[in-house]
PDB file of N, CA and C in Angstrom:
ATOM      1  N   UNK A   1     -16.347  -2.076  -4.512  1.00  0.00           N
ATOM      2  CA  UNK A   1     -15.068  -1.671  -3.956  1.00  0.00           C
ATOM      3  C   UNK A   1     -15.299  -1.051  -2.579  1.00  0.00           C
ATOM      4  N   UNK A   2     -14.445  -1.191  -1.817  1.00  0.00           N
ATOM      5  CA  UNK A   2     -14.400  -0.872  -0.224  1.00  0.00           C
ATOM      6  C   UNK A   2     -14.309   0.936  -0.168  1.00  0.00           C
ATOM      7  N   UNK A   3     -14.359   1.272   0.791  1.00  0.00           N
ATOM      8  CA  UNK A   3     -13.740   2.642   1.205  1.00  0.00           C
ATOM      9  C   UNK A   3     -12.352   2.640   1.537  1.00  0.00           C
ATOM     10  N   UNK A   4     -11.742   3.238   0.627  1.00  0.00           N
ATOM     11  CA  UNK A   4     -10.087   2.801   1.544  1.00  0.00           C
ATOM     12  C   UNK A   4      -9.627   4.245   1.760  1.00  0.00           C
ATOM     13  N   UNK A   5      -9.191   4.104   3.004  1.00  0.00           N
ATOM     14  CA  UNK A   5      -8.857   5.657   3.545  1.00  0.00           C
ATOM     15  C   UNK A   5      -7.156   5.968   3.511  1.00  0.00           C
ATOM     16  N   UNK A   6      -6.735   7.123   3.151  1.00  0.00           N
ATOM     17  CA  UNK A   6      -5.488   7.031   3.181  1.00  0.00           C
ATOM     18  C   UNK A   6      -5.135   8.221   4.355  1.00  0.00           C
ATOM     19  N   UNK A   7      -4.130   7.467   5.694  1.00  0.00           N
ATOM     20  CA  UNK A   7      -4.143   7.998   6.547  1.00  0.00           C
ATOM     21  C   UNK A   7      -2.469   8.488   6.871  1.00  0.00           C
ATOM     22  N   UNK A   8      -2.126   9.710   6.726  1.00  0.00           N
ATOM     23  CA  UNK A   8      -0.596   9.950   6.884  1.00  0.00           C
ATOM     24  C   UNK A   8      -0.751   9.844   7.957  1.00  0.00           C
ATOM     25  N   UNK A   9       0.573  10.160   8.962  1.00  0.00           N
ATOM     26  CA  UNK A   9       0.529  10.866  10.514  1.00  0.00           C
ATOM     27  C   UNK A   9       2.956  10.372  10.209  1.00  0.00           C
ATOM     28  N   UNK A  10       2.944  11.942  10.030  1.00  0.00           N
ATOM     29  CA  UNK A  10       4.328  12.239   9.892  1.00  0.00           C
ATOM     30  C   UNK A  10       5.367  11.342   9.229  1.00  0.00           C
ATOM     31  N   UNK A  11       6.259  10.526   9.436  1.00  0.00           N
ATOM     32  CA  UNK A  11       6.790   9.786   8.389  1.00  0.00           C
ATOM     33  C   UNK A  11       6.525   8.529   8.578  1.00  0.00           C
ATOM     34  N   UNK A  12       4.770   7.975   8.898  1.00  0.00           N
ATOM     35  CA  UNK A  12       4.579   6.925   8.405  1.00  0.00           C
ATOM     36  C   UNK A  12       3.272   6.887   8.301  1.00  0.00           C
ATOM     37  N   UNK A  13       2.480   6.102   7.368  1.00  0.00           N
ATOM     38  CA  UNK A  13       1.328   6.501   6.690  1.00  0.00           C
ATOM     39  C   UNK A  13       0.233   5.131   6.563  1.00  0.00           C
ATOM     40  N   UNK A  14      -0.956   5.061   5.788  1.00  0.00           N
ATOM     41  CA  UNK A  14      -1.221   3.762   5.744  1.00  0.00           C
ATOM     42  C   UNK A  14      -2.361   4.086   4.502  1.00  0.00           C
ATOM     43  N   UNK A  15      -2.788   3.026   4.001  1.00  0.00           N
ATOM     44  CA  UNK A  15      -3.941   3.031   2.839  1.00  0.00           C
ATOM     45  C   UNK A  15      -4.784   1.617   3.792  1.00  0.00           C
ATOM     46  N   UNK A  16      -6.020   2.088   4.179  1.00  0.00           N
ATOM     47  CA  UNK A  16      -6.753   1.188   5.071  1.00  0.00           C
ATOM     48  C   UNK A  16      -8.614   1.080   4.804  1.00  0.00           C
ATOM     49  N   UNK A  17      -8.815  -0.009   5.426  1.00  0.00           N
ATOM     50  CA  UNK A  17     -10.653  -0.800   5.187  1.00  0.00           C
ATOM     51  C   UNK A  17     -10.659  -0.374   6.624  1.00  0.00           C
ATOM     52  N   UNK A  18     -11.556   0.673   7.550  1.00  0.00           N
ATOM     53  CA  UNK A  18     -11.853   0.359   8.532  1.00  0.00           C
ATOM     54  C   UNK A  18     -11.077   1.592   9.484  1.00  0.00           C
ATOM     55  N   UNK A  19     -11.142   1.604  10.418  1.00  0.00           N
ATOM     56  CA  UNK A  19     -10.938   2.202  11.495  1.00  0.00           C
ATOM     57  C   UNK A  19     -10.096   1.890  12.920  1.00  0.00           C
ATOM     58  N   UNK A  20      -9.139   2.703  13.437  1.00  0.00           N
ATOM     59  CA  UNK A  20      -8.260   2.196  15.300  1.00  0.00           C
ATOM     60  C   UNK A  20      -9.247   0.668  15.389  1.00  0.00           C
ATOM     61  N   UNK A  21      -9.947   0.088  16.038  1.00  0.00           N
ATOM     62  CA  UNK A  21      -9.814  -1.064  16.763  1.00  0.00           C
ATOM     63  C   UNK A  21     -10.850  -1.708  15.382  1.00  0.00           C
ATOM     64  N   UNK A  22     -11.059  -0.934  14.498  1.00  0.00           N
ATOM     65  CA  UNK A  22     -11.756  -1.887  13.685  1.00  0.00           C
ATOM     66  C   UNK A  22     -11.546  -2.190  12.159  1.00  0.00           C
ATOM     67  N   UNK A  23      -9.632  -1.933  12.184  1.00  0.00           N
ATOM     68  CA  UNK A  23      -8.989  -2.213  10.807  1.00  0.00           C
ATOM     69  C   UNK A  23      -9.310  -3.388  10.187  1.00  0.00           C
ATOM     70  N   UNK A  24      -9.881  -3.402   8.832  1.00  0.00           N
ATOM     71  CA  UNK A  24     -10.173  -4.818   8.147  1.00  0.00           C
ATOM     72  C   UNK A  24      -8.846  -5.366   7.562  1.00  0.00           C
ATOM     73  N   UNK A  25      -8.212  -3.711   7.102  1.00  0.00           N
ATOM     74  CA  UNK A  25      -7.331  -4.097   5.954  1.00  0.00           C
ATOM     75  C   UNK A  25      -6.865  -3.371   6.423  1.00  0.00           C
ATOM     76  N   UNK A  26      -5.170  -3.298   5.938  1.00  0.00           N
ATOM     77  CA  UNK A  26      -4.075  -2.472   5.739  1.00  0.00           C
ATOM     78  C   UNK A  26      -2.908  -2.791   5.199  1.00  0.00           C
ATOM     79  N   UNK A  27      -2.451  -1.663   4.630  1.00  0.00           N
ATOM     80  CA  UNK A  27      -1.354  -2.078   3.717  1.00  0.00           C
ATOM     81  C   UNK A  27      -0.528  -0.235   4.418  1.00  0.00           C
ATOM     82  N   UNK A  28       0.701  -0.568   5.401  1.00  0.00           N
ATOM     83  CA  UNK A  28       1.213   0.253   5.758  1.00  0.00           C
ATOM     84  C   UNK A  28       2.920   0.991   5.195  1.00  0.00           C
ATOM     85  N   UNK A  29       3.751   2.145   5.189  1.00  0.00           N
ATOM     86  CA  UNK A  29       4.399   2.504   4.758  1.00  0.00           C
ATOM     87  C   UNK A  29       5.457   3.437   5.702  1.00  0.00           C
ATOM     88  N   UNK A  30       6.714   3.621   4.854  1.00  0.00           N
ATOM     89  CA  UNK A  30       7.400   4.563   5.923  1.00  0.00           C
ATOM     90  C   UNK A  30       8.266   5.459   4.651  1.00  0.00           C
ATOM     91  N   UNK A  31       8.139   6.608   5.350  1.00  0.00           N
ATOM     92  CA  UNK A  31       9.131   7.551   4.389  1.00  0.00           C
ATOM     93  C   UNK A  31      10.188   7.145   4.503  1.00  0.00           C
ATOM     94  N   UNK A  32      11.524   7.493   3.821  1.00  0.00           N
ATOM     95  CA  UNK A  32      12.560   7.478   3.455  1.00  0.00           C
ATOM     96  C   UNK A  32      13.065   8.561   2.877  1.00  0.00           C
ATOM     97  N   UNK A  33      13.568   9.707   3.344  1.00  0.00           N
ATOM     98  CA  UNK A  33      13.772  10.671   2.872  1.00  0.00           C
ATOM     99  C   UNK A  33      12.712  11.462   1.892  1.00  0.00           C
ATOM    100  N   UNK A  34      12.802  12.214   1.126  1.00  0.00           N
ATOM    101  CA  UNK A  34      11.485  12.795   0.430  1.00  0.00           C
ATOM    102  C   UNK A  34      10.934  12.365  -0.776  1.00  0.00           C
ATOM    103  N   UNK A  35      11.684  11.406  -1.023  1.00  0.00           N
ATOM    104  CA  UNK A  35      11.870  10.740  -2.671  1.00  0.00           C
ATOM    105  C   UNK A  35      11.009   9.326  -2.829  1.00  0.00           C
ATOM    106  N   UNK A  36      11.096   8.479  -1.595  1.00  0.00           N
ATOM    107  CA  UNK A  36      10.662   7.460  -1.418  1.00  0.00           C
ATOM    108  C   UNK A  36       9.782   6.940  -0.318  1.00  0.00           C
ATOM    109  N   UNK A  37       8.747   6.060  -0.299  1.00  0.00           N
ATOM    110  CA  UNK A  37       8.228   5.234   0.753  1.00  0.00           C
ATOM    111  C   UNK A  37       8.726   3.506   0.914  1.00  0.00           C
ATOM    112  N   UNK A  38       8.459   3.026   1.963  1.00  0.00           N
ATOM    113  CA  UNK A  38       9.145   1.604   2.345  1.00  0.00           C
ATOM    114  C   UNK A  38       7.831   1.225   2.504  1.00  0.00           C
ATOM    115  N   UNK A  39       7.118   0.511   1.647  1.00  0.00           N
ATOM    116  CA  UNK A  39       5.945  -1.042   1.690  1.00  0.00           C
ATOM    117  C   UNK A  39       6.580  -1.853   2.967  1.00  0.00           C
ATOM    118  N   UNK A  40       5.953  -1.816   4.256  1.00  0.00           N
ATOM    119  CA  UNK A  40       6.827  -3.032   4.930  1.00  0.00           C
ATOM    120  C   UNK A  40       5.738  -4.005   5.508  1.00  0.00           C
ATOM    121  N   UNK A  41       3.996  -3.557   5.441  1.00  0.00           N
ATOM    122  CA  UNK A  41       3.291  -4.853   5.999  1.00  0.00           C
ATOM    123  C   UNK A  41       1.652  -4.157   4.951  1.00  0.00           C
ATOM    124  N   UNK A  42       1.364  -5.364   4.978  1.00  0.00           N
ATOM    125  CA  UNK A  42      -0.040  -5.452   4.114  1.00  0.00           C
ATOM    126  C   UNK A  42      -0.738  -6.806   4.898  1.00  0.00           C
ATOM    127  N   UNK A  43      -1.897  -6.036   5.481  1.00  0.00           N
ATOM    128  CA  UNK A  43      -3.130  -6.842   6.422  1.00  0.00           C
ATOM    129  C   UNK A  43      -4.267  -7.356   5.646  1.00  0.00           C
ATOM    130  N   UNK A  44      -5.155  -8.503   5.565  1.00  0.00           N
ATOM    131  CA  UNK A  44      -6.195  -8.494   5.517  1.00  0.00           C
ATOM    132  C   UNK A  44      -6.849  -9.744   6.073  1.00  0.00           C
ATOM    133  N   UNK A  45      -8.280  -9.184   6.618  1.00  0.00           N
ATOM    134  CA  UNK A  45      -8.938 -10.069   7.453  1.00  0.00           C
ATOM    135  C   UNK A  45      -9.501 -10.922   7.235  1.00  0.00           C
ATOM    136  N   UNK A  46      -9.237 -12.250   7.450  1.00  0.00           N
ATOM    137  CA  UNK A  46      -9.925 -13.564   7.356  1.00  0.00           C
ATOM    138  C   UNK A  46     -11.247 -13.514   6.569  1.00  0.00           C
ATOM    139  N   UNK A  47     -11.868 -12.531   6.974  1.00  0.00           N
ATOM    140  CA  UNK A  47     -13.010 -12.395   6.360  1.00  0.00           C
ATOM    141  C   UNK A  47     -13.315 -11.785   5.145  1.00  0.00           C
ATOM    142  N   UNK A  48     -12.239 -10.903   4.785  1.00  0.00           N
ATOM    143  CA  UNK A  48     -12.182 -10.087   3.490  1.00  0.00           C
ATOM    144  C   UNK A  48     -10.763 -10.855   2.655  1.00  0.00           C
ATOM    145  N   UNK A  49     -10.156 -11.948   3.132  1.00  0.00           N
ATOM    146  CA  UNK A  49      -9.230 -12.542   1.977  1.00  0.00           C
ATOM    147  C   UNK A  49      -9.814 -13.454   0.751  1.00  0.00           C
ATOM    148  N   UNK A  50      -9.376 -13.216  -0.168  1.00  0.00           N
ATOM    149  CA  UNK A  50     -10.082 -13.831  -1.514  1.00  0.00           C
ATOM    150  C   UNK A  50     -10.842 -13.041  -2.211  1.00  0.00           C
ATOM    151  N   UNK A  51     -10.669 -11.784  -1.732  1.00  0.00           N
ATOM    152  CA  UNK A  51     -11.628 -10.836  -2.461  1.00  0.00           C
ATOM    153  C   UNK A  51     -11.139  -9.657  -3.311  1.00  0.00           C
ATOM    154  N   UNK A  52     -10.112  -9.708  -3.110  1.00  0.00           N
ATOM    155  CA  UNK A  52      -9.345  -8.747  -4.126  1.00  0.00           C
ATOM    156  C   UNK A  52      -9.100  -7.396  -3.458  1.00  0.00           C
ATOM    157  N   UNK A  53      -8.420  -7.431  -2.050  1.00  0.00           N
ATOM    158  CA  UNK A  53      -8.976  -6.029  -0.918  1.00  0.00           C
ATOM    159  C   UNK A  53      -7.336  -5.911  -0.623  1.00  0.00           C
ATOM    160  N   UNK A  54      -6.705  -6.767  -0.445  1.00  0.00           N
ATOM    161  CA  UNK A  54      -4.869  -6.123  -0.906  1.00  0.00           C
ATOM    162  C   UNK A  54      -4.748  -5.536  -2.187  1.00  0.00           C
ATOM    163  N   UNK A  55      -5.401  -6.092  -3.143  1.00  0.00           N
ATOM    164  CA  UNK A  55      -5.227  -5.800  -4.491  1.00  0.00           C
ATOM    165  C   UNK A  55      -5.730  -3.966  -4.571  1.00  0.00           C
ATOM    166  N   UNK A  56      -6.710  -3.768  -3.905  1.00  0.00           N
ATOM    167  CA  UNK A  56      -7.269  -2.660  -3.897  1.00  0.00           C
ATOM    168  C   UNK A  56      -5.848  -1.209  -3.483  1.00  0.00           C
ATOM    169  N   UNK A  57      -5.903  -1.889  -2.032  1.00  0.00           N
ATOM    170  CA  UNK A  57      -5.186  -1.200  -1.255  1.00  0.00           C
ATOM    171  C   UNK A  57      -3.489  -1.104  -1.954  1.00  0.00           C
ATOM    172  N   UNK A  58      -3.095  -1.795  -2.290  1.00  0.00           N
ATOM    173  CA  UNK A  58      -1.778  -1.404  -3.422  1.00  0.00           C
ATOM    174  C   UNK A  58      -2.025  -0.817  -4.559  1.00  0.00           C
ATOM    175  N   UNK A  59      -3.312  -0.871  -5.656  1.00  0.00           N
ATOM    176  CA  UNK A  59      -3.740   0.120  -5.905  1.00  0.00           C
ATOM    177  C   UNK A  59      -3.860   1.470  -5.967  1.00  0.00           C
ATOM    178  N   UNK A  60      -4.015   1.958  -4.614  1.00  0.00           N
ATOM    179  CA  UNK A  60      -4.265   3.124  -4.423  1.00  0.00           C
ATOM    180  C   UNK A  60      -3.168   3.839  -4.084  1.00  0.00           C
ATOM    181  N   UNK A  61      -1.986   2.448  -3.375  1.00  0.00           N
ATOM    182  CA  UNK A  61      -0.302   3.186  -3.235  1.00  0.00           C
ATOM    183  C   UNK A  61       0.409   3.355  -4.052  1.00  0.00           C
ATOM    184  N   UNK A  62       0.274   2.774  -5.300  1.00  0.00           N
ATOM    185  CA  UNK A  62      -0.154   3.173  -6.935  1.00  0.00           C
ATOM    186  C   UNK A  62       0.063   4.192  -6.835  1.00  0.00           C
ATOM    187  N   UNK A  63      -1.064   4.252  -7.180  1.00  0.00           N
ATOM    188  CA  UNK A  63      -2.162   5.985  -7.622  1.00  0.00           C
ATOM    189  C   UNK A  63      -1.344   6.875  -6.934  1.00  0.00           C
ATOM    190  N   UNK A  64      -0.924   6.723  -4.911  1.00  0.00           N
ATOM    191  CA  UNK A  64      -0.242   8.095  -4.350  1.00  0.00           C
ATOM    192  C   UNK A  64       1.232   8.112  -4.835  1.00  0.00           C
ATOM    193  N   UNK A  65       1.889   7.416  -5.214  1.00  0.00           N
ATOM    194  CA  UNK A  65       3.397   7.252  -5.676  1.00  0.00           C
ATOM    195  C   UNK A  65       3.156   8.218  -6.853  1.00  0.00           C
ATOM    196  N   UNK A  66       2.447   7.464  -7.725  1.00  0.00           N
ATOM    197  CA  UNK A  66       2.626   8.376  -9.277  1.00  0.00           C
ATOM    198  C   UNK A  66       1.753   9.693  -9.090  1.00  0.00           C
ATOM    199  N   UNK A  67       1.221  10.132  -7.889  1.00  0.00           N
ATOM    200  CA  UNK A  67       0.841  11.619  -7.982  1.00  0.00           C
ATOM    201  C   UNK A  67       1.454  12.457  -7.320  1.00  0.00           C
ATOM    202  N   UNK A  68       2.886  11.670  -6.687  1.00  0.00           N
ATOM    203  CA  UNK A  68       3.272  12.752  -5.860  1.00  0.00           C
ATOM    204  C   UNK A  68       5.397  12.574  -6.364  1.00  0.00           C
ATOM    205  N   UNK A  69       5.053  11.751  -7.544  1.00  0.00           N
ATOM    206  CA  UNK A  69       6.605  11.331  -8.164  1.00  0.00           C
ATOM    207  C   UNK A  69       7.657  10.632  -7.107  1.00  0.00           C
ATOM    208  N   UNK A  70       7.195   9.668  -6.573  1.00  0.00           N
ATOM    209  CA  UNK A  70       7.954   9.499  -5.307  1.00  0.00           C
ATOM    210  C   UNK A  70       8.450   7.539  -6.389  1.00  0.00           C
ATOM    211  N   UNK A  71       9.173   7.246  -5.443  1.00  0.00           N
ATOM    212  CA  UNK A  71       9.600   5.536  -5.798  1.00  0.00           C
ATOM    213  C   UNK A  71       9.118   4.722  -4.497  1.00  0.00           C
ATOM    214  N   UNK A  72       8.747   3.395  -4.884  1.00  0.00           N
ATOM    215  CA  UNK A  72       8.267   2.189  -3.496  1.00  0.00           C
ATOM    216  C   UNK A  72       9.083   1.610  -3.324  1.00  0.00           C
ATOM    217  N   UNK A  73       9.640   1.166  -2.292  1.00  0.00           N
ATOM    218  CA  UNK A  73      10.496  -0.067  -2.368  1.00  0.00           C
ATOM    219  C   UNK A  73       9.621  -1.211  -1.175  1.00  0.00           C
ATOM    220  N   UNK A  74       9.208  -1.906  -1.806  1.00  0.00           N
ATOM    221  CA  UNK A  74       8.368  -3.350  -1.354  1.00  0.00           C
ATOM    222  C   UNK A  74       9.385  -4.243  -0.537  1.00  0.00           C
ATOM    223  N   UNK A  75       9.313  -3.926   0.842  1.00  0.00           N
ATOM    224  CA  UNK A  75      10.001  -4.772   1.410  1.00  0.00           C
ATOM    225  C   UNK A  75       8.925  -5.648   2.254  1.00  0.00           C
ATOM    226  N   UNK A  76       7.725  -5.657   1.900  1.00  0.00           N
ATOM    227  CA  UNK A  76       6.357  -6.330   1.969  1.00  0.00           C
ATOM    228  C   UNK A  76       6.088  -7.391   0.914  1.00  0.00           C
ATOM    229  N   UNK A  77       5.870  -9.018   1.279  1.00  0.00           N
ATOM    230  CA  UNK A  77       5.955  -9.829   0.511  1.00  0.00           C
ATOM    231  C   UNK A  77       5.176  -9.919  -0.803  1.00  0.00           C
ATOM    232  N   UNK A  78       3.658  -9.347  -0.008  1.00  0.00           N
ATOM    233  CA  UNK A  78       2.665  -9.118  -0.672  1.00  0.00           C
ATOM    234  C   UNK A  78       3.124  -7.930  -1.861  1.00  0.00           C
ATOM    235  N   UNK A  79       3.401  -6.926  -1.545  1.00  0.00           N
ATOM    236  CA  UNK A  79       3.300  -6.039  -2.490  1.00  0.00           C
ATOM    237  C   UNK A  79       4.719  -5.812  -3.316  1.00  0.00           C
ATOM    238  N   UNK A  80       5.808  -6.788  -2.731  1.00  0.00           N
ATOM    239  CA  UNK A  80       6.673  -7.177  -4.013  1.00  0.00           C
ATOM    240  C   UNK A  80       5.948  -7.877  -4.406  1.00  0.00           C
ATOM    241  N   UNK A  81       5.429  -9.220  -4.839  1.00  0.00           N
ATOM    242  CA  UNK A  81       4.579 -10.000  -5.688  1.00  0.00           C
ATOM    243  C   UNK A  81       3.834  -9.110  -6.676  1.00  0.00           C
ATOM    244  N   UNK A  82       3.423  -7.967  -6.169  1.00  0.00           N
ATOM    245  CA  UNK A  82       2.363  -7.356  -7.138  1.00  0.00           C
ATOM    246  C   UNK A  82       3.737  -6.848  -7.875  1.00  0.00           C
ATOM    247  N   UNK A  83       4.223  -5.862  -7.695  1.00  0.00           N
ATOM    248  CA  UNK A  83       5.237  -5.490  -8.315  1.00  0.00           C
ATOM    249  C   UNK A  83       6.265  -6.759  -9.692  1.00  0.00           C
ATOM    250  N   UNK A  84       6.392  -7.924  -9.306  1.00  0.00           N
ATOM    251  CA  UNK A  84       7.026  -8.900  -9.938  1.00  0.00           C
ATOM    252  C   UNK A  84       5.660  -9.058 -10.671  1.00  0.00           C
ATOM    253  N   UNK A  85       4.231  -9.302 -10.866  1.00  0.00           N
ATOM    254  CA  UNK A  85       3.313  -9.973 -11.833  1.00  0.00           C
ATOM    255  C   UNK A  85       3.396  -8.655 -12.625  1.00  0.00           C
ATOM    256  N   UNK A  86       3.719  -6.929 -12.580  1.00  0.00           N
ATOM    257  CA  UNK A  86       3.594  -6.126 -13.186  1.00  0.00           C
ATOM    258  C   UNK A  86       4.351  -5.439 -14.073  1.00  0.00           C
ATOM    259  N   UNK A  87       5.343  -5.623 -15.094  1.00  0.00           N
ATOM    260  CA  UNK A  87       6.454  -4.710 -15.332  1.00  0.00           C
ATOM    261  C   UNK A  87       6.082  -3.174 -15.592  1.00  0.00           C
ATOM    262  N   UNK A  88       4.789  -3.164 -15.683  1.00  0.00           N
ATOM    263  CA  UNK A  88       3.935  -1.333 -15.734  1.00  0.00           C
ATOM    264  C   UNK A  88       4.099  -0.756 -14.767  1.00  0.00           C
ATOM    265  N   UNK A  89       4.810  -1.535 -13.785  1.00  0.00           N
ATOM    266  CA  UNK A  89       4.811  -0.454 -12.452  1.00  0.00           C
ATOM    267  C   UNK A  89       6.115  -0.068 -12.186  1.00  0.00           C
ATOM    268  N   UNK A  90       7.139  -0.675 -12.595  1.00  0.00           N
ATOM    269  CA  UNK A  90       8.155  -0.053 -13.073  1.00  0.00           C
ATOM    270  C   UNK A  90       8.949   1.077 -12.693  1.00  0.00           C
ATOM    271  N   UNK A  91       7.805   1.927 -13.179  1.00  0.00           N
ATOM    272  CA  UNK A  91       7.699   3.550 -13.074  1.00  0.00           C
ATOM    273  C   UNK A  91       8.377   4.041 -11.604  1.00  0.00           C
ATOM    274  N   UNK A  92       7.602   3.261 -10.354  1.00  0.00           N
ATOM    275  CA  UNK A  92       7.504   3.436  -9.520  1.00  0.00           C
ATOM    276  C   UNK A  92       8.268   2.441  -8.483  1.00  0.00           C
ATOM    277  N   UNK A  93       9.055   1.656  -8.959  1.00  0.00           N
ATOM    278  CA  UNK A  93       9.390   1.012  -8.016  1.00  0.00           C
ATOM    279  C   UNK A  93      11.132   1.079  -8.054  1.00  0.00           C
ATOM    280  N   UNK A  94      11.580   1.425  -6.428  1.00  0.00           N
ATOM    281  CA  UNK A  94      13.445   1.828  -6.174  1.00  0.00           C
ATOM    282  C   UNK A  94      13.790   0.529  -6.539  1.00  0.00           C
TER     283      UNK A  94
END
């Protein structure tokens, strides 16, 4: 599994592979009042697709939703799809 860093900066945030000019991956977000985040783009690099490294990175937006009681709303193609193969996530999704 990668290092995936989770990077706020005020009301918009990201779960990321990599670093400023040397992002592999990303899967980015925007607040919505205090209750919710907006899924609106999920990256990954030519070189890391087929490997299960979106899968990771929604994962972990997972994990921050249900630790901080908030709802997703996936207006990201990618991470509605995950949401539609899952009805366990449920929990978490506006």
């Amino acid at each position: 599994m990668m290092e995936i860093k989770h990077i706020e900066n005020g009301r918009k945030g990201s779960f990321q592979v990599g670093e400023n000019e040397s992002i592999q991956a990303q899967m980015t977000y925007l607040w919505s009042g205090t209750q919710k985040i907006i899924v609106d783009h999920t990256f990954v690099s030519p070189s890391l697709q087929g490997k299960g490294i979106g899968k990771q990175l929604f994962d972990q937006m997972i994990g921050f939703a249900r630790e901080k009681k908030i709802k997703v709303l996936p207006l990201c193609p990618f991470a509605r799809a995950q949401f539609d193969k899952d009805p366990q996530l449920n929990d978490v999704l506006f």
